[in-house]
Protein backbone atom coordinates (compact mmCIF):
# COMPACT_ATOMS: atom_id res chain seq x y z
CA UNK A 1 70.17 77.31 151.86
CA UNK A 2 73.07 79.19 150.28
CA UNK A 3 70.76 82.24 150.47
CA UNK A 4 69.60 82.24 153.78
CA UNK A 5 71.89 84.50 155.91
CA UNK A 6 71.24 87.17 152.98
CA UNK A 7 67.55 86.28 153.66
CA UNK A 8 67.80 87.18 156.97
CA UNK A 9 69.99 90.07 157.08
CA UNK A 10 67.30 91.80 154.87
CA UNK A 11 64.78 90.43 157.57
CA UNK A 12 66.26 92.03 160.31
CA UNK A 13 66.71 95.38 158.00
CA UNK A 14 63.27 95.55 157.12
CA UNK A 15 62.32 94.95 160.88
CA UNK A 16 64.97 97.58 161.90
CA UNK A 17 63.43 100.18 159.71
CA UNK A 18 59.95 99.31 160.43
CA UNK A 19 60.19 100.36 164.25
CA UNK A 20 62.63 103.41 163.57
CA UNK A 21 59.36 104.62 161.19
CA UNK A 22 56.64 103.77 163.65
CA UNK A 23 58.33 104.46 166.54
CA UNK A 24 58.97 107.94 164.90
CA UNK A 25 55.35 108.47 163.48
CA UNK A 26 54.74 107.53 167.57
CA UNK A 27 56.17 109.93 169.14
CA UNK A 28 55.61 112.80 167.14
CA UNK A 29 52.14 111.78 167.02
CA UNK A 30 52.46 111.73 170.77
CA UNK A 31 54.16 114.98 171.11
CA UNK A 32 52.24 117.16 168.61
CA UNK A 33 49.24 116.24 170.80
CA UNK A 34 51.21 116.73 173.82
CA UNK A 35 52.31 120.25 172.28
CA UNK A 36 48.58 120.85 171.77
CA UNK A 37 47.21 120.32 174.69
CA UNK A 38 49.28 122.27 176.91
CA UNK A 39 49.22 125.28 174.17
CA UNK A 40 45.14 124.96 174.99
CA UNK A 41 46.05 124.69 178.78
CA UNK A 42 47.98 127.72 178.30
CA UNK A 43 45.28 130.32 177.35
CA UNK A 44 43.83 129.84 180.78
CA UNK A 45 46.67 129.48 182.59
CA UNK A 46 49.53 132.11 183.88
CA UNK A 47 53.33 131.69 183.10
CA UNK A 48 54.08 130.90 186.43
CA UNK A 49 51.54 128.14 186.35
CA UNK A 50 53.64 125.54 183.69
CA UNK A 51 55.87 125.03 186.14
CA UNK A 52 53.27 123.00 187.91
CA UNK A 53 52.51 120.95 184.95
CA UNK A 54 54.54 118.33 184.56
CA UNK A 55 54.82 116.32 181.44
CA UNK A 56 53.31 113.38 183.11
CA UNK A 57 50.11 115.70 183.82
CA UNK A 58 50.36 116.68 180.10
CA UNK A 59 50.02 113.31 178.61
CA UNK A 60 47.36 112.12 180.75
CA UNK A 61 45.67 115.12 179.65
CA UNK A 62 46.11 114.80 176.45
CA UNK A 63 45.06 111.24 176.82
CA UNK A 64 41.85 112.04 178.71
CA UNK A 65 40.88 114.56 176.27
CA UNK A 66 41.91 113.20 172.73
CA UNK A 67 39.69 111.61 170.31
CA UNK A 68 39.25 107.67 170.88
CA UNK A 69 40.77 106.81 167.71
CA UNK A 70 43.95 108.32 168.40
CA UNK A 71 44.76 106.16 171.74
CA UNK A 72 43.70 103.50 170.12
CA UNK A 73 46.54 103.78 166.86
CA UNK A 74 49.21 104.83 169.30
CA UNK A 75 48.88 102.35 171.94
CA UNK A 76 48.48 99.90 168.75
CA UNK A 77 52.00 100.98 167.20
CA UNK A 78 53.43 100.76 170.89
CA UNK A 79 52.29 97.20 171.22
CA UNK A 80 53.85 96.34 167.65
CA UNK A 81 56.62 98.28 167.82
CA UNK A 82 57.32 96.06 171.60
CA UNK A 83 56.81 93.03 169.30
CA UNK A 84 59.23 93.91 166.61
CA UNK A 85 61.84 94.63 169.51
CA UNK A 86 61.65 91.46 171.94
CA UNK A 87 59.69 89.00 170.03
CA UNK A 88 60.71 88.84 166.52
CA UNK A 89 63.27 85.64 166.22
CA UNK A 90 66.80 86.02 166.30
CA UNK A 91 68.78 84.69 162.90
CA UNK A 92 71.60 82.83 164.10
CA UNK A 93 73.52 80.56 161.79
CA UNK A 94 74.33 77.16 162.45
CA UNK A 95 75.72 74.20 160.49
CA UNK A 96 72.27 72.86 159.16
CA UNK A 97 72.69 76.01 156.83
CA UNK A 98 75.57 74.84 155.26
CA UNK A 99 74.94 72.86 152.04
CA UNK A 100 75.61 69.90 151.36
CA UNK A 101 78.74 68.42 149.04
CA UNK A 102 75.92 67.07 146.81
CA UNK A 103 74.02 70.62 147.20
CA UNK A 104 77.85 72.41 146.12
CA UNK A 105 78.08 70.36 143.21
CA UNK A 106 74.73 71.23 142.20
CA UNK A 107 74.45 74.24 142.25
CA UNK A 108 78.26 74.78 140.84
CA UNK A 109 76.89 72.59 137.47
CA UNK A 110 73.70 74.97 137.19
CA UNK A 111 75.70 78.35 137.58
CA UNK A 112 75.71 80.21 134.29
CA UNK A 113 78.64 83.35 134.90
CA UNK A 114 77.67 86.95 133.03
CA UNK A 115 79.51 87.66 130.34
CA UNK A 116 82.94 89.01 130.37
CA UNK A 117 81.37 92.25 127.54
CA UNK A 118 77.95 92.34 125.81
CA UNK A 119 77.49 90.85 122.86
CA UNK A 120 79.09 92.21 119.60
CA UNK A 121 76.50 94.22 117.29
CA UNK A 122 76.55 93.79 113.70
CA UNK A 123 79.09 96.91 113.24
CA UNK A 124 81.40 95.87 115.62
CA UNK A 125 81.90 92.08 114.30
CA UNK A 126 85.38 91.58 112.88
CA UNK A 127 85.55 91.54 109.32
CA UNK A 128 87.28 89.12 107.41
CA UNK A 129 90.42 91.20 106.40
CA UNK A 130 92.43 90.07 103.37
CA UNK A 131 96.13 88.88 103.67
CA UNK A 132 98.65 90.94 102.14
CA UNK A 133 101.90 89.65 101.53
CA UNK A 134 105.03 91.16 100.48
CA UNK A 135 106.03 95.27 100.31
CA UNK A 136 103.06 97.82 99.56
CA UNK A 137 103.69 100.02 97.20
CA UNK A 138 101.41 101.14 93.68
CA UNK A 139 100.66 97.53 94.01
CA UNK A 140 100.11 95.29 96.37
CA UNK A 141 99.50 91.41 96.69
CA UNK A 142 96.39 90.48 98.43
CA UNK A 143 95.29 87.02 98.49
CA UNK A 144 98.20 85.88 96.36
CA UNK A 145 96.48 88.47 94.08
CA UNK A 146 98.37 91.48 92.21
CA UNK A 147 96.66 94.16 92.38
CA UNK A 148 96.80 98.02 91.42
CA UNK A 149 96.61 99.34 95.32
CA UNK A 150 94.17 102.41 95.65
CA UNK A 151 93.72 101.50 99.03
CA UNK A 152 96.49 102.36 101.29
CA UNK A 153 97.93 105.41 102.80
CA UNK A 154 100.97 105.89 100.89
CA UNK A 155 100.61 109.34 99.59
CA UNK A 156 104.52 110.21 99.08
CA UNK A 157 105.88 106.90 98.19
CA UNK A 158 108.23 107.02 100.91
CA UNK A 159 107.92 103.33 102.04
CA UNK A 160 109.39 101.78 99.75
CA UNK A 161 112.48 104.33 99.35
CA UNK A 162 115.75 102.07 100.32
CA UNK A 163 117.56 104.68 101.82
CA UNK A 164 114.71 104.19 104.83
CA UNK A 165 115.08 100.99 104.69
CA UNK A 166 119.14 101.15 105.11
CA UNK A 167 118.68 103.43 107.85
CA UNK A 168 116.28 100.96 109.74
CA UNK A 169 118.42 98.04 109.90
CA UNK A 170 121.15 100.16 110.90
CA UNK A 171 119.45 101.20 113.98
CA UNK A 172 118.29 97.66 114.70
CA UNK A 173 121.43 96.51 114.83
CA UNK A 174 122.50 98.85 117.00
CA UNK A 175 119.28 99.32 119.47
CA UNK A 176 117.22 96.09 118.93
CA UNK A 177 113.17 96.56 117.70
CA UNK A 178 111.97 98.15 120.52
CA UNK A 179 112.38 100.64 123.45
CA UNK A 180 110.35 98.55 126.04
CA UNK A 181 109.23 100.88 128.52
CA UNK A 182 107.71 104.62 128.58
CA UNK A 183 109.68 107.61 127.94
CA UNK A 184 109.85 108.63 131.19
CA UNK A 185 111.45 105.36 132.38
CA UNK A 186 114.17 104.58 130.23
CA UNK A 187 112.03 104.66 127.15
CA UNK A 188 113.32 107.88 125.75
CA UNK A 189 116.60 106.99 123.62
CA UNK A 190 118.64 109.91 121.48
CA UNK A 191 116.93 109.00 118.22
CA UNK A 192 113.39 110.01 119.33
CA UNK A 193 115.14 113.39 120.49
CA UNK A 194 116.70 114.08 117.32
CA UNK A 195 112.79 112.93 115.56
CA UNK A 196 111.65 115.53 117.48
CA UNK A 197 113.96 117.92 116.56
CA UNK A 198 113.54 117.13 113.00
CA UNK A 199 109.90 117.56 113.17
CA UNK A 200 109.88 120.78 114.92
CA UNK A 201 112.30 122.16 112.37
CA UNK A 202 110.39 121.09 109.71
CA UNK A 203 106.84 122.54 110.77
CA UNK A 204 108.83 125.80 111.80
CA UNK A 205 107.46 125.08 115.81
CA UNK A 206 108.86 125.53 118.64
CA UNK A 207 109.01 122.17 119.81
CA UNK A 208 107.68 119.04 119.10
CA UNK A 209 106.53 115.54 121.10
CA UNK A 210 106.54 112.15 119.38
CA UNK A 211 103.85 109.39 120.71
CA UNK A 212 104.29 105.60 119.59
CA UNK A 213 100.97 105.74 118.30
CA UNK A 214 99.66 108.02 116.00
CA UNK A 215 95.92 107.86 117.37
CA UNK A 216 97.06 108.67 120.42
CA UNK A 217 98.47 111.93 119.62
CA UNK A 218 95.37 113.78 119.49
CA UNK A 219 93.78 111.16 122.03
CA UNK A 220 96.11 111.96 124.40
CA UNK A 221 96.55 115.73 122.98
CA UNK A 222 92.78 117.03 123.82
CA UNK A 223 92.43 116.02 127.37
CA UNK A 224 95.89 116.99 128.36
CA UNK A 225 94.66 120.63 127.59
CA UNK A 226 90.73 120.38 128.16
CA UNK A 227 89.45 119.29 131.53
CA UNK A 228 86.34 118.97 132.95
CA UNK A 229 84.52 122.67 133.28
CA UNK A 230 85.89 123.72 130.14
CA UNK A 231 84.71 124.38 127.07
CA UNK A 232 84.93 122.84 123.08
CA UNK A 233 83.73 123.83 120.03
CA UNK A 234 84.22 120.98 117.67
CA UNK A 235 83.01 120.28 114.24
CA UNK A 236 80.95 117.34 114.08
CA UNK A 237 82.57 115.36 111.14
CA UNK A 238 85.87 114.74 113.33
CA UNK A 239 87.58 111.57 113.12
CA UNK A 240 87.28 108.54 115.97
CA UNK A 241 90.57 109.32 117.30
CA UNK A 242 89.77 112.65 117.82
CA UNK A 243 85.99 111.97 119.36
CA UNK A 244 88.18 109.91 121.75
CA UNK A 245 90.43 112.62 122.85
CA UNK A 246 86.74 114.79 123.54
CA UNK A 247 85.62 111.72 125.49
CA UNK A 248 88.59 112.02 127.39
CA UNK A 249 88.61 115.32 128.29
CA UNK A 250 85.13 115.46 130.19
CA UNK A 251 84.63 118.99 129.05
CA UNK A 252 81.29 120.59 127.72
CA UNK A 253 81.23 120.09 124.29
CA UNK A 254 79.84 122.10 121.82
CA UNK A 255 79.32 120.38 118.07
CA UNK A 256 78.66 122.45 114.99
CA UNK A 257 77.54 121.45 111.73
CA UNK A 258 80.17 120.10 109.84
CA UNK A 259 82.47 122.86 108.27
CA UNK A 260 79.47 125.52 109.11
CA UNK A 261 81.56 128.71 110.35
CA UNK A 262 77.93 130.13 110.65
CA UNK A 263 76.82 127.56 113.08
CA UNK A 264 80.13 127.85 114.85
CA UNK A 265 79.75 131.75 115.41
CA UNK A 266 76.32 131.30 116.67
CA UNK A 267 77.82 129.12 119.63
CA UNK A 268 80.59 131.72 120.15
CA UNK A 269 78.06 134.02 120.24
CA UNK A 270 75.92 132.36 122.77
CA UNK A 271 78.91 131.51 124.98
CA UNK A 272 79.89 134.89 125.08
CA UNK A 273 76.57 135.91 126.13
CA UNK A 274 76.53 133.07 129.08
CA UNK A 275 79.93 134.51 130.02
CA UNK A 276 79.05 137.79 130.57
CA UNK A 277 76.20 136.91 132.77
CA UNK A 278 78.30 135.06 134.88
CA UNK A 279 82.14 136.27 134.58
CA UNK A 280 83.67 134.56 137.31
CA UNK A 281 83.10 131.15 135.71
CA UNK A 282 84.00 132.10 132.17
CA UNK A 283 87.14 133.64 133.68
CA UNK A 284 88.05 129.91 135.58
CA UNK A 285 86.80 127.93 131.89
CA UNK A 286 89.16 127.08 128.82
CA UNK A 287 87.92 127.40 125.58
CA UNK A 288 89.03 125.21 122.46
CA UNK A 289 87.88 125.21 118.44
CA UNK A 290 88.99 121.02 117.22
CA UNK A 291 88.64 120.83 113.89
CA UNK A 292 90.59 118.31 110.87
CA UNK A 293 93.10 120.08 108.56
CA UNK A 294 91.67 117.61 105.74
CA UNK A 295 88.53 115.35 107.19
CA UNK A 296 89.23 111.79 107.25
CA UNK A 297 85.64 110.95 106.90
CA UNK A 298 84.90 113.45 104.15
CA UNK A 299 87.80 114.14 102.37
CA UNK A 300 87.34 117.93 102.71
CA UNK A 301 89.09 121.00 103.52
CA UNK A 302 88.50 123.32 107.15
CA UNK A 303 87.96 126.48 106.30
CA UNK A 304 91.37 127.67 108.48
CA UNK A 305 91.12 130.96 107.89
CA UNK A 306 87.62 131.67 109.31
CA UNK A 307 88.75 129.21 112.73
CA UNK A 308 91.44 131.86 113.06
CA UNK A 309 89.44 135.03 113.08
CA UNK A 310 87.25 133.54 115.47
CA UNK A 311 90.41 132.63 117.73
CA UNK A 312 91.25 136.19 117.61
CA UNK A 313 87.89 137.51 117.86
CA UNK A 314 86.93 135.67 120.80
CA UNK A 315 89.66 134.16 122.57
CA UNK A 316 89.51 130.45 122.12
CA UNK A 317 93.06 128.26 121.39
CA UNK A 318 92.74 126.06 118.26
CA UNK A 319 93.43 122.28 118.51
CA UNK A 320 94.01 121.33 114.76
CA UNK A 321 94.38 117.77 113.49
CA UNK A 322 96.78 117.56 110.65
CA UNK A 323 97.37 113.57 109.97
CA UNK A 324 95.84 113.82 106.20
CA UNK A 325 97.31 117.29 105.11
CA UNK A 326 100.58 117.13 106.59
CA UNK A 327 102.95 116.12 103.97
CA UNK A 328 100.50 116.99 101.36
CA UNK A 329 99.26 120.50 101.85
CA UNK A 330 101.33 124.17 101.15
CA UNK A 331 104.58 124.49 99.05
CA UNK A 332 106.85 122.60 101.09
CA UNK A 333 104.34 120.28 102.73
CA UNK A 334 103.85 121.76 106.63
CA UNK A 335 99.82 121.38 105.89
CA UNK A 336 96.77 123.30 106.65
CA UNK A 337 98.68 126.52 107.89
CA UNK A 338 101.03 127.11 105.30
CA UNK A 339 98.09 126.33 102.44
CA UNK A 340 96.36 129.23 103.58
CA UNK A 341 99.58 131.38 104.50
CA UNK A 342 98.64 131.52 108.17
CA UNK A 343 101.36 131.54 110.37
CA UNK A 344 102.53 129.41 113.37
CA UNK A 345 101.25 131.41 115.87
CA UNK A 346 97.77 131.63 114.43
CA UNK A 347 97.14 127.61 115.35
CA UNK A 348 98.02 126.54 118.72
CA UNK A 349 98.57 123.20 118.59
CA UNK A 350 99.02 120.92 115.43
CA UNK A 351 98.57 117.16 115.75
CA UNK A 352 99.06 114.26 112.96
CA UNK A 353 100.05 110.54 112.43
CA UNK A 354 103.22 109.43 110.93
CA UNK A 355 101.51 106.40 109.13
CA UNK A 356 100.45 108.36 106.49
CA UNK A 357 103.20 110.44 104.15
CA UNK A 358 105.93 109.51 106.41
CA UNK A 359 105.29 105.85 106.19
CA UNK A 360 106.13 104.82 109.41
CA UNK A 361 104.12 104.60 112.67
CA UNK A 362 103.88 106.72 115.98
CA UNK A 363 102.55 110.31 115.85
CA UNK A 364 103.41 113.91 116.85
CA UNK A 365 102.22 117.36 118.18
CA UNK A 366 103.77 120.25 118.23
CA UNK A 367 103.72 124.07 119.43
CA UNK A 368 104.98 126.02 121.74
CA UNK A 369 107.68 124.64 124.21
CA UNK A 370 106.02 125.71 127.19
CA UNK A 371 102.52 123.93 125.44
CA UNK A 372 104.37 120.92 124.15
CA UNK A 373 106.12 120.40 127.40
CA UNK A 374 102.93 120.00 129.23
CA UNK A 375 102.08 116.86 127.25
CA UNK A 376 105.11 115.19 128.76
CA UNK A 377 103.57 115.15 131.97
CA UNK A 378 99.79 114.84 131.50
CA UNK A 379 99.92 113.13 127.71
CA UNK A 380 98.53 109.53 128.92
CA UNK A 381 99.57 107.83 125.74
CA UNK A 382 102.77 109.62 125.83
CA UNK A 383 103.39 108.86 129.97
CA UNK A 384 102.19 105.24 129.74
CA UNK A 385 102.91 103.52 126.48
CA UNK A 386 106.41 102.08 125.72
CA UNK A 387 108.01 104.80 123.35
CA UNK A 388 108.32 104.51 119.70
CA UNK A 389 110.65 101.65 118.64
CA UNK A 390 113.93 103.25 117.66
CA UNK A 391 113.90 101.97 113.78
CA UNK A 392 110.92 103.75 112.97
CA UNK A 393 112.26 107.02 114.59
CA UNK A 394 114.83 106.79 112.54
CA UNK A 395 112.83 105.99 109.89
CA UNK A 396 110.69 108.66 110.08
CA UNK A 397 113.39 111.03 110.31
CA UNK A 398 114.83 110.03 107.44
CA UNK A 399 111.32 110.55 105.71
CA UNK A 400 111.81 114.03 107.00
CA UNK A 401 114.91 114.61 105.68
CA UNK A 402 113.44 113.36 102.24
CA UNK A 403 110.53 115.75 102.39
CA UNK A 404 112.46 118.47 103.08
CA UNK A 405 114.90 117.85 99.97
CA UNK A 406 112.14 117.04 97.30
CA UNK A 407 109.03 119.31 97.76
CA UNK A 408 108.36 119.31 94.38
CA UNK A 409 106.82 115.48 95.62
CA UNK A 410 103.80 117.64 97.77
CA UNK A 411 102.59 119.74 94.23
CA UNK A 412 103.20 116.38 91.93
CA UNK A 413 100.50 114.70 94.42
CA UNK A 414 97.77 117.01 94.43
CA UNK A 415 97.65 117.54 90.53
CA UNK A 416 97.74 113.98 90.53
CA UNK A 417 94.78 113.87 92.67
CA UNK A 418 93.31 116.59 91.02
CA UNK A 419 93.04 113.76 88.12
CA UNK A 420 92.12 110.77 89.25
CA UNK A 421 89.28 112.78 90.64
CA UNK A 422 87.99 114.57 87.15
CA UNK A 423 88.32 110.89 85.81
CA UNK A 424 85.78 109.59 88.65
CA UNK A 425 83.51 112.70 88.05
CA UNK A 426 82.80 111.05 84.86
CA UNK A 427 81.30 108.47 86.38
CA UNK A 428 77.20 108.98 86.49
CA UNK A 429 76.80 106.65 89.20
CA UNK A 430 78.78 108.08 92.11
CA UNK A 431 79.08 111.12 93.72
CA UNK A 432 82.35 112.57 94.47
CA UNK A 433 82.94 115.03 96.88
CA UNK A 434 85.48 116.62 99.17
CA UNK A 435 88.94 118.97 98.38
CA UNK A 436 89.82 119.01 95.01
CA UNK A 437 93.81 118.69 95.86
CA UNK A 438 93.05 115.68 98.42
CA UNK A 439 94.42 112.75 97.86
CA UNK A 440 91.80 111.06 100.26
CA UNK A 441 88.80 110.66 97.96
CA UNK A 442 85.44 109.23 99.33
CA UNK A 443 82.80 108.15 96.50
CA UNK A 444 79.66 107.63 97.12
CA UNK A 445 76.18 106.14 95.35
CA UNK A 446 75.01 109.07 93.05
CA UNK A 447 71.35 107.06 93.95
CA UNK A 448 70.91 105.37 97.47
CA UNK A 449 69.17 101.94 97.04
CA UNK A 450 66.66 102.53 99.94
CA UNK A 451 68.66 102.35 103.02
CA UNK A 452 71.98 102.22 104.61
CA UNK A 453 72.53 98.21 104.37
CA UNK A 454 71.56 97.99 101.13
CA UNK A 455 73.89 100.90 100.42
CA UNK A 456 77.04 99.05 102.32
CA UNK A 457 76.08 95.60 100.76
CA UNK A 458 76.18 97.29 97.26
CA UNK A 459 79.36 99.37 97.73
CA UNK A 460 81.15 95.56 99.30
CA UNK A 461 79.98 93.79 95.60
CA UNK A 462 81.50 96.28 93.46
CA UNK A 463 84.98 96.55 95.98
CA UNK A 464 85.17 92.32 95.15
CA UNK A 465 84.42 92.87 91.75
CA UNK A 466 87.03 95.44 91.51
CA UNK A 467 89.50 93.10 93.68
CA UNK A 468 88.60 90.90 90.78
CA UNK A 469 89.33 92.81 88.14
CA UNK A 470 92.82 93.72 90.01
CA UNK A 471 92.10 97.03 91.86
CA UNK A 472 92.66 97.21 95.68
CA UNK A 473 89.85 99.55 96.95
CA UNK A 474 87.74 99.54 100.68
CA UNK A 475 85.17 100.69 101.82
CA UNK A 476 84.84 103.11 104.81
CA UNK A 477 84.47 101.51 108.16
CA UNK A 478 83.19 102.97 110.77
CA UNK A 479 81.75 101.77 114.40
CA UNK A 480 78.78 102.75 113.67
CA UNK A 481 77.13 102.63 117.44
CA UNK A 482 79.95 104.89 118.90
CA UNK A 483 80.34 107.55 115.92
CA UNK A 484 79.10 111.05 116.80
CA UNK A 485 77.74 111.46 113.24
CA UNK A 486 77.94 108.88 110.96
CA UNK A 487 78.89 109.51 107.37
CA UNK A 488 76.94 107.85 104.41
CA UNK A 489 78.31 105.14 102.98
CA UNK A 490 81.26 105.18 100.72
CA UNK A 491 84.51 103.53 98.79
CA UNK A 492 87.87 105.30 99.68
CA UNK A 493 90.53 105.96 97.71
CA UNK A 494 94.03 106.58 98.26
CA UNK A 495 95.85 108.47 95.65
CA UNK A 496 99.73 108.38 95.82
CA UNK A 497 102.38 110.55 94.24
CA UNK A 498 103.92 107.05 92.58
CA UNK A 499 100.64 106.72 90.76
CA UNK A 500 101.20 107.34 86.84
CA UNK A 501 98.69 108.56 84.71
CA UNK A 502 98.04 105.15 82.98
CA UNK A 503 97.14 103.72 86.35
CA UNK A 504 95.07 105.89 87.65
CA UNK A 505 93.22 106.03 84.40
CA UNK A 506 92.91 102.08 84.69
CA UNK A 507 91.54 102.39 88.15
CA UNK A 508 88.88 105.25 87.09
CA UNK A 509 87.74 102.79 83.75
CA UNK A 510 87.46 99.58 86.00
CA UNK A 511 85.25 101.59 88.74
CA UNK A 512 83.28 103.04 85.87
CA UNK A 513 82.68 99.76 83.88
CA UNK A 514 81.81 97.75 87.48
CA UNK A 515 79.43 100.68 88.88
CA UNK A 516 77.80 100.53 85.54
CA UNK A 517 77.22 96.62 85.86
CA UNK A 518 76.32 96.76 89.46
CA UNK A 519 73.71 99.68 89.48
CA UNK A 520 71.95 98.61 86.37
């Protein structure tokens, strides 16, 4: 009963429609004939002589003259179409269509509501995730477990330095833990100014701009440059956060095989093609190279030097994501640009996290002013999140400060992860791929086991067994439904510049000895 005035508006729609199609198939019916006729009429008849024939005359003409089946269907859709009109019954509501209290109740206790988001696949479940407690550092406690930590992030050490840690409880006593609103509304307080200063000093840019959330930089970074119409060439091994900022930007993107300059100049060469055929488009589209200083799924190194001839060579800006080698890449740790001797003004924009070798939280890109500044207007994780909270600006400037006083830290971690990785190589049951001077190490099976599960299931034994044995590893997560290209399985590894030798020689002979019991 609940139903019925829907039941009848779609009654009276259908009838609607039904004499708006006959009455149409009618009267052209009616007037082709019509049309006909007096076209016949007309090759014995002079000009002067339609004026005589009125359309009255015509029809019964036509009506004299036409076949029998014809008067027959039209006077048969007039009849119905009369019936549809004045005969069909009326809905009009009354109270007897209102249910019941008994009827409410009912059908109240049988309605079943959709759910609120589909249900999770298998990738997307939560994972258990083990309870650390106390200060990360080399080691950590997990599970009221101590454990060597080749797990976490840490690459300079600098979390655990106590001049940070000074310098953030002086700036919570003085501003509170937080900034509680954006940085465009009272959210911007002198300490992320002078961050931002710091930061742009240090990577010899122009200018700099500091989001609370380091994978929102190059979320937020992407789209703010790259709208819809325009045009990216990214490598297909990127990052999530970065595959999020390409979402975001609704251009047309273009992938190419990962770290494949050959691939990549076949697309340039194909665009430039497409743009000569039609110049007034190309001239109105933007075109971007996105690429990973250091890969966070892979471990490996961009060829940088090749992205910038092709900047040159065909006019594209280069969007460069630098979370893994900044701090740990070039003499005094800038990153990609200043490993490969590049200058500034050969990468366009620069992007990374501060979670990593800064050890705090929030990220940053930076450029030219007149690049940067347009981030502070169309940046959405920069216009609508509250701003970093003051402590860890402070924090992270500090880490700055320490960076740019010891660089002999940034050529102390890669020959340290130059070991550890010659003492996994020795292992005949992995694979280990990816920059030699990264301290971001993926290892994976040397033999798959037959498919991707078993792969992950194997890879989550030997991580417990190592837990175990007192080594904090992981393996790779990914979500595996949303990820453009989804790497093989692996176990990542974290090397950090606190590391000594003996440790990272114990974590190499415990990996060894449990890979050797697991793939037996």
């Amino acid at each position: 009963m609940v139903t019925a005035p829907l039941v009848h508006l779609t009654n009276q729609i259908t009838h609607t429609s039904l004499v708006i199609g006959l009455g149409t198939i009618f009267t052209a019916s009616l007037f082709c004939g019509l049309i006909d006729r007096l076209r016949g009429v007309g090759g014995t008849m002079s000009t002067s002589d339609y004026s005589y024939i009125t359309i009255f005359e015509g029809i019964l003409l036509y009506a004299s003259e036409a076949p029998t089946y014809h008067i027959i269907l039209e006077v048969a859709l007039v009849l119905w179409i009369i019936k549809l009109l004045f005969f069909t019954q009326k809905y009009h509501p009354n109270a007897s269509d209102k249910p019941t209290p008994e009827e409410e109740e009912s059908l109240i206790h049988d309605w079943e509501p959709e759910p609120l988001v589909p249900p999770l696949s298998d990738d997307n479940k939560v994972p258990e995730s083990p309870i650390v407690t106390g200060m990360t550092g080399t080691y950590v406690t997990v599970d009221g477990k101590k454990c060597l930590n080749l797990a976490t992030f840490n690459f300079l050490g600098l979390l655990n330095k106590k001049n940070i840690h000074e310098v953030a409880e002086t700036t919570i006593k003085k501003y509170g833990v937080g900034s509680c609103g954006p940085r465009g509304f009272y959210g911007t307080m002198d300490v992320h100014i002078d961050l931002e200063e710091k930061l742009a000093e240090f990577t010899g840019r122009e200018e700099a701009i500091v989001y609370s959330f380091g994978f929102a930089a190059i979320a937020s970074a992407i789209p703010a440059y790259s709208k819809r119409g325009d045009i990216i060439f990214c490598d297909e091994g990127v990052g999530f956060a970065v595959q999020k900022g390409l979402s975001a930007s609704r251009s047309q993107l273009k992938y190419f095989k990962h770290n494949d300059m050959e691939d990549l100049e076949k697309l340039l060469l194909d665009q430039e093609k497409k743009d000569k055929r039609n110049p007034d488009k190309a001239k109105k589209a933007r075109k971007f190279i996105v690429a990973e200083a250091l890969y966070m799924n892979y471990g490996d190194l961009v060829p940088l030097k090749k992205l910038v001839e092709f900047r040159k060579r065909f006019g594209v800006a280069i969007i460069l994501e630098e979370s893994l080698s900044f701090g740990v890449l070039g003499k005094t740790g800038k990153g990609a640009v200043e490993h490969f001797n590049l200058t500034n003004d050969d990468v366009d924009i620069v992007c990374a996290s501060m979670s990593l070798s800064m050890a705090t939280m929030g990220g940053f890109c930076a450029g030219k002013t007149f690049v940067i500044d347009h981030q502070r207007l169309s940046g959405v994780g920069y216009c609508f999140s509250a701003s970093l909270p003051p402590f860890l600006a402070t924090a992270g400037s500090e880490a700055l400060s320490i960076m740019k006083e010891s660089p002999a830290m940034f050529q102390e971690l890669r020959e340290k992860a130059k070991l550890f990785r010659q003492l996994l190589n020795d292992i005949s049951e992995i694979r280990v791929e990816g920059f030699e001077e990264s301290p971001l190490i993926h290892i994976y099976l040397a033999h798959s086991q037959g498919s991707r599960e078993l792969d992950k299931n194997l890879l989550d034994q030997i991580v417990s067994d190592c837990y175990q044995e007192g080594i904090a590893i992981v393996t790779a997560k990914y979500l595996e439904s949303q990820e453009h290209n989804l790497p093989p399985p692996s176990i990542r590894l974290a090397v950090s510049v606190e590391h000594t030798k003996e440790e990272l020689t114990k974590g190499a002979q415990v990996l060894k000895n449990v890979f050797e019991k697991r793939c037996q």
